[in-house]
Structure formats: structure tokens, C-alpha cells
Protein backbone atom coordinates (compact mmCIF):
# COMPACT_ATOMS: atom_id res chain seq x y z
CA UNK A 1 4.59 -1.27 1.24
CA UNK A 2 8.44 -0.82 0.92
CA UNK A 3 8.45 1.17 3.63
CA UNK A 4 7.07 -1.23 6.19
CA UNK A 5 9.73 -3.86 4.29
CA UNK A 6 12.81 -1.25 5.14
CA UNK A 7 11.65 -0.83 8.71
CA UNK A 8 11.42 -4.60 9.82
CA UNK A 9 15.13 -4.78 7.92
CA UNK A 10 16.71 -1.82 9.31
CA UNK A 11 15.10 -2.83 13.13
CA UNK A 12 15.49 -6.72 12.87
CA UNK A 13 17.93 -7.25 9.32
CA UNK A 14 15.25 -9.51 8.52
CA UNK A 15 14.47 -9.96 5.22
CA UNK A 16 10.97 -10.12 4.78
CA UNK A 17 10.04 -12.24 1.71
CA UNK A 18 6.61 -12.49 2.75
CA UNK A 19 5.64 -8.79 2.44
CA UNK A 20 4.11 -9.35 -0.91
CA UNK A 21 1.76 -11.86 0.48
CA UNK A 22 0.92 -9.71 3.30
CA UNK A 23 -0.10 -6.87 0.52
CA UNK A 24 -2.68 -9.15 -1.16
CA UNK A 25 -3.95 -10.05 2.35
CA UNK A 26 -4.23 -6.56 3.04
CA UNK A 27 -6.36 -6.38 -0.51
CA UNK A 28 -8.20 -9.79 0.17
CA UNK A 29 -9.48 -8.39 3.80
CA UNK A 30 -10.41 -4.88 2.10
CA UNK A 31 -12.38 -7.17 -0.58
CA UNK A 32 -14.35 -9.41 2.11
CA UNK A 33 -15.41 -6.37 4.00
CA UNK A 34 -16.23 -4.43 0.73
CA UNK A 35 -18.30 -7.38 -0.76
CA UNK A 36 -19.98 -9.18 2.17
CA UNK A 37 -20.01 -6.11 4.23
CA UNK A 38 -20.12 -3.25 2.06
CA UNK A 39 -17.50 -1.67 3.96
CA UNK A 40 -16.07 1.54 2.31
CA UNK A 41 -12.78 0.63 1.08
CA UNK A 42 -10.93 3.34 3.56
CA UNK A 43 -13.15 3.12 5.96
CA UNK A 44 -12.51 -0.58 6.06
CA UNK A 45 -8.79 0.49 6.90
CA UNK A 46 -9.97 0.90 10.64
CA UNK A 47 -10.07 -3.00 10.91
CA UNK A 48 -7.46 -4.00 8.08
CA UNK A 49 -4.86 -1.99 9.82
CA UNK A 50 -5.02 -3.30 12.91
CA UNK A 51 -5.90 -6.73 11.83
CA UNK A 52 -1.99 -7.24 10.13
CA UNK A 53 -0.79 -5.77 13.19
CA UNK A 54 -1.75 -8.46 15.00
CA UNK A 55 -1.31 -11.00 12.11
CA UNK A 56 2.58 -9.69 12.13
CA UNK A 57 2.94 -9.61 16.06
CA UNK A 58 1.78 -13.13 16.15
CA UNK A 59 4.60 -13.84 13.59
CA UNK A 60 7.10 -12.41 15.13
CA UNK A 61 6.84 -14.11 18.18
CA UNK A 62 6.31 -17.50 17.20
CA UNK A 63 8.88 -17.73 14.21
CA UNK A 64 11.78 -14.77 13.12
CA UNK A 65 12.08 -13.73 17.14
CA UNK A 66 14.00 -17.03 17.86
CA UNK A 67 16.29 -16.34 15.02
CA UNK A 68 19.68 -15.98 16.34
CA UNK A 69 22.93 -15.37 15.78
CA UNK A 70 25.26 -14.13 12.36
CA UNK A 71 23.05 -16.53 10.17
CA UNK A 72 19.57 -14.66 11.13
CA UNK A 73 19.54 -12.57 8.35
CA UNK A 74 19.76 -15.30 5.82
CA UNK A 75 17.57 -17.82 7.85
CA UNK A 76 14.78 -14.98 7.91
CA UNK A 77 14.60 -15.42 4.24
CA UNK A 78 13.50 -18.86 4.06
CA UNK A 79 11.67 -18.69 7.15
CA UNK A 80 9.66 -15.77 5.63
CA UNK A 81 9.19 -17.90 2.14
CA UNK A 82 7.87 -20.65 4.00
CA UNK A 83 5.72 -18.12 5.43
CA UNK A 84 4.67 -16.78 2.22
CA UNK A 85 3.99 -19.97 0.55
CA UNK A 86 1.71 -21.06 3.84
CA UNK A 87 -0.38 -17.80 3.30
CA UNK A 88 -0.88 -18.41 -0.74
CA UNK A 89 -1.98 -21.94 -0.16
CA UNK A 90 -4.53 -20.46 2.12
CA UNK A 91 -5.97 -17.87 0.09
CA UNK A 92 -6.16 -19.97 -2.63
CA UNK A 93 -8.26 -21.77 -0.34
CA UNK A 94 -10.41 -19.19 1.06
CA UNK A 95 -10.74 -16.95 -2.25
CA UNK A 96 -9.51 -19.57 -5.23
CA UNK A 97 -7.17 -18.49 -7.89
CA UNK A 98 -9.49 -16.21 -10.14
CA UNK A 99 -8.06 -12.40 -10.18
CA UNK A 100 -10.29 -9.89 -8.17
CA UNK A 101 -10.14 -6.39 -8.61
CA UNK A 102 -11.78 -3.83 -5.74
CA UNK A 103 -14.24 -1.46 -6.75
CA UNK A 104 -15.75 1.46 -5.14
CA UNK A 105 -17.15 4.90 -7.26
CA UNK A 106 -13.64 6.38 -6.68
CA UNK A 107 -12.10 3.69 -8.85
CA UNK A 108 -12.91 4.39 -12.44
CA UNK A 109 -13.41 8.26 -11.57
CA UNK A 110 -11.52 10.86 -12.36
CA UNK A 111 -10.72 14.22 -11.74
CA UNK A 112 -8.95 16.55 -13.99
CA UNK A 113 -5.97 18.65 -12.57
CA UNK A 114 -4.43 20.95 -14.72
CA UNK A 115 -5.78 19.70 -17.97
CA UNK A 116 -4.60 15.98 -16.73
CA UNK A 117 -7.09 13.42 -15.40
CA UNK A 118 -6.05 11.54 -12.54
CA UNK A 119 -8.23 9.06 -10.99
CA UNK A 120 -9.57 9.54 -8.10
CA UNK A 121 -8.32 6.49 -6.25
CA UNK A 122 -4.74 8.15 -6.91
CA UNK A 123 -5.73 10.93 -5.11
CA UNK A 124 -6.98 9.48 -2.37
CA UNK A 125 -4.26 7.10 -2.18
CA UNK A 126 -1.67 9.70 -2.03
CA UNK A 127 -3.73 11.72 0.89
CA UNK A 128 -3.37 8.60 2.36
CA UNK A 129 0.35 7.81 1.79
CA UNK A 130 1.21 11.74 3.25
CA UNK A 131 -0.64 10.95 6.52
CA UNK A 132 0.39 7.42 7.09
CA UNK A 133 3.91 7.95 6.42
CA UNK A 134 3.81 11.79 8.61
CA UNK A 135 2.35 9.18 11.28
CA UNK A 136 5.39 7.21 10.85
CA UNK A 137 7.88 9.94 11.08
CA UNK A 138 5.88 11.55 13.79
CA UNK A 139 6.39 8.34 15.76
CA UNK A 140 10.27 8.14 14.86
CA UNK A 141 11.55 11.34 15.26
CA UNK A 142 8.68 12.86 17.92
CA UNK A 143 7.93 10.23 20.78
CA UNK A 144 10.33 8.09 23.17
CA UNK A 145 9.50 4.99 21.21
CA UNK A 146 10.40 6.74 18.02
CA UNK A 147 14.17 7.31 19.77
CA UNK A 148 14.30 3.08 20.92
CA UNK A 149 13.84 2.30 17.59
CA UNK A 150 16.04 4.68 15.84
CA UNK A 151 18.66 3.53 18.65
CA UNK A 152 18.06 0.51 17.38
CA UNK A 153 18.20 1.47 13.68
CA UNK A 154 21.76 2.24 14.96
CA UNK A 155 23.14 -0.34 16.63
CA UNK A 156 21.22 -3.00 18.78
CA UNK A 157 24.03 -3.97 20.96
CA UNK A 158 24.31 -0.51 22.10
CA UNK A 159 20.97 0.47 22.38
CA UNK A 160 20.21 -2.78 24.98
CA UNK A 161 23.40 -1.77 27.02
CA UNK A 162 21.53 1.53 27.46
CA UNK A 163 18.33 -0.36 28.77
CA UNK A 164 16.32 -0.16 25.67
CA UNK A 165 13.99 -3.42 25.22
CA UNK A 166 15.47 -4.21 21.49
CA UNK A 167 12.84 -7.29 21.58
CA UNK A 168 9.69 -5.67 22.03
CA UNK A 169 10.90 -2.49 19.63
CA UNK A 170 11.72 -5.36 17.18
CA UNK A 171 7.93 -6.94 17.77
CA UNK A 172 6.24 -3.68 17.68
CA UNK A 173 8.48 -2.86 14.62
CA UNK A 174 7.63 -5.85 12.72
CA UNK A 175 3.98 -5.06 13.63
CA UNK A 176 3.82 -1.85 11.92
CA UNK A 177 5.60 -2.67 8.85
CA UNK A 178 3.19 -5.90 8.49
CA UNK A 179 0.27 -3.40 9.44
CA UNK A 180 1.16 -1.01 6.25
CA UNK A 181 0.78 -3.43 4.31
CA UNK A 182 -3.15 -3.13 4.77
CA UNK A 183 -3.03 0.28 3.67
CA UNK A 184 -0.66 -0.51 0.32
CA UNK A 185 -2.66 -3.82 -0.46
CA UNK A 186 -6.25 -2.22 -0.48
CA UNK A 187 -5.03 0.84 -3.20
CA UNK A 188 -2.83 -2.37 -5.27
CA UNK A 189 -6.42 -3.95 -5.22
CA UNK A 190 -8.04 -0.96 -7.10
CA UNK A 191 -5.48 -0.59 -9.88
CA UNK A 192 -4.29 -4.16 -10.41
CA UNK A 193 -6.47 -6.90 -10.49
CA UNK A 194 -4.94 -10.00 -8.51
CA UNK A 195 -4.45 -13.36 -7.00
CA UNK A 196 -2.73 -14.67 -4.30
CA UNK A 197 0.01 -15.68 -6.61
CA UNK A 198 0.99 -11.92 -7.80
CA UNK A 199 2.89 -11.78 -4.44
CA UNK A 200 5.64 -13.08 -6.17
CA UNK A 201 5.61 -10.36 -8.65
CA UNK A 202 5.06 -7.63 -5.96
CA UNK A 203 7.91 -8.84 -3.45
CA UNK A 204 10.33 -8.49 -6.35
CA UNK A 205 9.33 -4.85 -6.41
CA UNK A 206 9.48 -4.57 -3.48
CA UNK A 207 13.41 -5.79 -2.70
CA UNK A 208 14.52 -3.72 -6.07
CA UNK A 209 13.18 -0.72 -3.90
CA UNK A 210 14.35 -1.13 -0.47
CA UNK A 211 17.81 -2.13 -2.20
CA UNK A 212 17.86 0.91 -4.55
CA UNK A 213 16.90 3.86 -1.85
CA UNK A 214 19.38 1.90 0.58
CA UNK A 215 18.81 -1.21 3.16
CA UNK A 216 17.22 0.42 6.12
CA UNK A 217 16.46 3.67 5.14
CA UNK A 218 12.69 4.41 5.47
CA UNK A 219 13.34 7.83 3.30
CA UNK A 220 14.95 6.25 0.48
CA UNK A 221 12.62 3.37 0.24
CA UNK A 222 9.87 6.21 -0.16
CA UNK A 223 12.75 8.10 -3.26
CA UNK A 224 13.04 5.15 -4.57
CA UNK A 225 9.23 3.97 -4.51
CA UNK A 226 8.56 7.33 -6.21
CA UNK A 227 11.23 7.08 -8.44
CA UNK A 228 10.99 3.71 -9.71
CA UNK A 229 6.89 3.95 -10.24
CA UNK A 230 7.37 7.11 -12.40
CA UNK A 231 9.99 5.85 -14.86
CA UNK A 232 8.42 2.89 -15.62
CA UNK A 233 5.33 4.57 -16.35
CA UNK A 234 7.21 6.95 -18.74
CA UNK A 235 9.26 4.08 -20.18
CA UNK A 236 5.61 1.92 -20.80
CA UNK A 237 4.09 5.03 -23.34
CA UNK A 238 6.54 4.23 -25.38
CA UNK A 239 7.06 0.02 -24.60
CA UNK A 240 5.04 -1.63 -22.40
CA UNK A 241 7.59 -4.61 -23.04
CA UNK A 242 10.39 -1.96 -21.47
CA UNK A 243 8.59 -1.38 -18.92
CA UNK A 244 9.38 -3.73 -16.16
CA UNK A 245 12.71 -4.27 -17.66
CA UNK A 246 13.68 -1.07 -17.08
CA UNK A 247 12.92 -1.41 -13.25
CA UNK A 248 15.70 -3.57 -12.92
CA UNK A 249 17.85 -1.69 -15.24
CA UNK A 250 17.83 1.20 -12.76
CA UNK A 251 18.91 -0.94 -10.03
CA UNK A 252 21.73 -2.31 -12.04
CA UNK A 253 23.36 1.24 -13.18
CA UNK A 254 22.62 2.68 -9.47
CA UNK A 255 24.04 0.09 -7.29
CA UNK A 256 26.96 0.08 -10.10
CA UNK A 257 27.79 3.69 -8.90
CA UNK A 258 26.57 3.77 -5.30
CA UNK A 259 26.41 -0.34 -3.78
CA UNK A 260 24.94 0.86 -0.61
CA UNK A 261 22.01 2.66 -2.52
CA UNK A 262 20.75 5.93 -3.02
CA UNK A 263 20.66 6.92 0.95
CA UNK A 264 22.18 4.20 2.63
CA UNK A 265 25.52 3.89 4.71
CA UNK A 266 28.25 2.41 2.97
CA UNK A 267 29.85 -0.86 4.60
CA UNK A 268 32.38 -0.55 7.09
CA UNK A 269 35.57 -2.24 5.83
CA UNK A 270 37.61 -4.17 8.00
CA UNK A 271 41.54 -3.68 8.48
């Protein structure tokens, strides 16, 4: 999830506030197809995937590609709210506001792994994560696209003097990062039971991590992902009211030693 979020910023430095609403479409769409059409839950990733893809295409080009200009970056954010808060109003439409947790047999199984059990969901979902995200970095660092959008990663102005379509890489960029979302939202919807209004929650996660492992950095947002997830699981055996505070608390002490993040470039100062 935060590292389709990274990847429309570091492409477009958009701000994508409605990521977190994309997630629990992602886990709605997995939940219609696993209830009305008893679609496996992974299996049902065939059509999720591709369904945000298009969902975030169709975005792009009818609302954050006209933003232009110095101001884009902080336009994107309340064009992407109003985005978001167009989205809840319509799952609360379509699904209401009762919580909905996906099940399949993998859910509430587990399997035990060196003495630990993990459930099986979590291994699954981290099979997952390894191939989607070796997809990704196939696609970056492997295939000409891959070099038009880390061109663009770079600097945009240089990368269209050199003939390189920053628009549609932007588009196609924006696509993919909606189109993860799929992936993220349907293992969310096994472990977390939700609503359309826990996007708000989720997007704040979200920000914290892209912001910690560095704006723009697709390998730090995956650090700090990692990072984040584990010490707040450690922190909530001994206070689940520490928690979620102490998500935040990491932020604080990192950015107070490193502002550009873990991995990310630090501003270039003007004379």
C-alpha cells in the first residue's frame, strides 16, 4: 500500500490522500466477489488488480493530470480528499457502515514455524508481497519503461527534453500504485475488520511511512512498512494503548535526526 503511495509521489509529487480509500475498495471488491461469487480471495486478485488500474487511470486523467504548476503538489491534496470523501459516501452507499471482515479457511489457520504459529493468511500475504514488489522492481530496474520512470523519478524536466512521454509514465504510474492497492486492501480485509470510514485511519499510516523511509523512495517505504508494523506489535504486548502512539513517536525522533527520512535525498539548499 505505501509503496504504490511513494511511487505516484516520487513520479507525479502528488500527494495521494485517497490511497486509504482505494485500500478498502480493494477489500470491498475482494468481499463482493468472495460473497456473491465465491471467488477465492487471491484468485479474485486477477480482476481486483486490474479493476483499480483502471479506476486510477480514469483518475488521473480527468482530475490530478491538469494540475499544474509550483502549487500542484499542495492542490493534489485536496483534490485527492475530495476524492476520498466521494468514494466513502459511495460505499457507504453500496455496502452501509457495518464493519466486514473477509474470510476464507486461510484466515483463522495457522501454521506453526519454529515453535511460533503464524497464520496462514500472513504467509500467504508475504508470498504475495515478495512477488508483487520483485514485479515492481523487475519493471523499474529491467525494462525500458522501468528507465522512463526512474528518469522521471529524477527529474521530469530532463527526462521530457530527452523525449521521454513524462504524461503517460505519470498515468501509467498512478495506475499501478492505485492497482496495489487491490492487493494490500484484500490481506487488510482478513486481519482488520472495516468500513469505509477506516480509510482515515489507514491513510495516516500510510503518510507516517512514505515520510519515515523517505518521499519517493519505493525501498524505504517497504523499511519503513516493515519497520513500523513490527515495533508496534512489540510495543502492543506490553500496551496496546502504546501502541499506535508509538508509530508516531518513531517518526518524530527519526525525522528529528534525518528530515529527509531514512533513504531519501536531502533538500537542495539554495545560495
Amino acid at each position: 500500500m505505501a509503496t504504490g503511495l511513494t511511487l505516484i509521489f516520487g513520479v507525479m509529487e502528488i500527494i495521494n490522500v485517497a490511497q486509504g480509500i482505494l485500500v478498502i475498495l480493494g477489500a470491498y471488491l475482494s468481499y463482493a466477489l468472495s460473497v456473491h461469487w465465491h471467488i477465492d480471495l487471491f484468485l479474485g486478485l486477477l480482476i481486483t488488480i486490474p479493476a483499480l488500474f483502471v479506476v486510477g487511470i480514469v483518475i488521473e486523467r480527468l482530475f490530478l493530470g491538469r494540475l499544474k504548476g509550483p502549487e500542484k503538489t499542495a492542490m493534489s491534496i485536496l483534490v485527492t480528499y475530495a476524492i476520498a470523501i466521494i468514494f466513502e459516501g459511495i460505499l457507504n452507499y453500496v455496502f452501509s457502515a457495518n464493519y466486514v471482515e473477509l474470510q476464507a479457511w486461510y484466515v483463522n489457520k495457522s501454521i506453526p514455524i519454529f515453535g511460533i504459529y503464524i497464520p496462514y493468511i500472513e504467509v500467504f500475504g508475504f508470498i504475495m508481497v515478495v512477488v508483487l514488489l520483485s514485479a515492481l522492481y523487475y519493471m523499474l530496474y529491467r525494462t525500458r519503461f522501468g528507465a522512463s520512470v526512474r528518469a522521471s523519478l529524477a527529474d521530469q524536466t530532463a527526462a521530457a527534453l530527452v523525449g521521454i512521454d513524462v504524461r503517460k509514465v505519470s498515468t501509467i504510474c498512478f495506475g499501478i500504485g492505485v492497482a496495489v492497492t487491490a492487493a494490500g486492501g484484500m490481506v487488510y480485509g482478513t486481519t482488520t475488520a472495516f468500513n469505509a470510514n477506516t480509510a482515515y485511519d489507514l491513510i495516516s499510516r500510510l503518510l507516517v511511512i512514505i515520510v519515515l523511509g523517505g518521499m519517493g523512495s519505493i525501498g524505504g517505504a517497504l523499511v519503513a512498512g516493515i519497520a513500523m508494523v513490527t515495533i508496534e506489535d512489540i510495543v502492543n504486548v506490553w500496551s496496546p494503548t502504546w501502541a499506535t502512539l508509538s508509530f508516531f513517536l518513531l517518526l518524530i525522533l527519526v525525522l528529528s535526526v534525518r528530515p529527509q527520512g531514512l533513504f531519501g535525498k536531502p533538500a537542495a539548499r539554495v545560495a
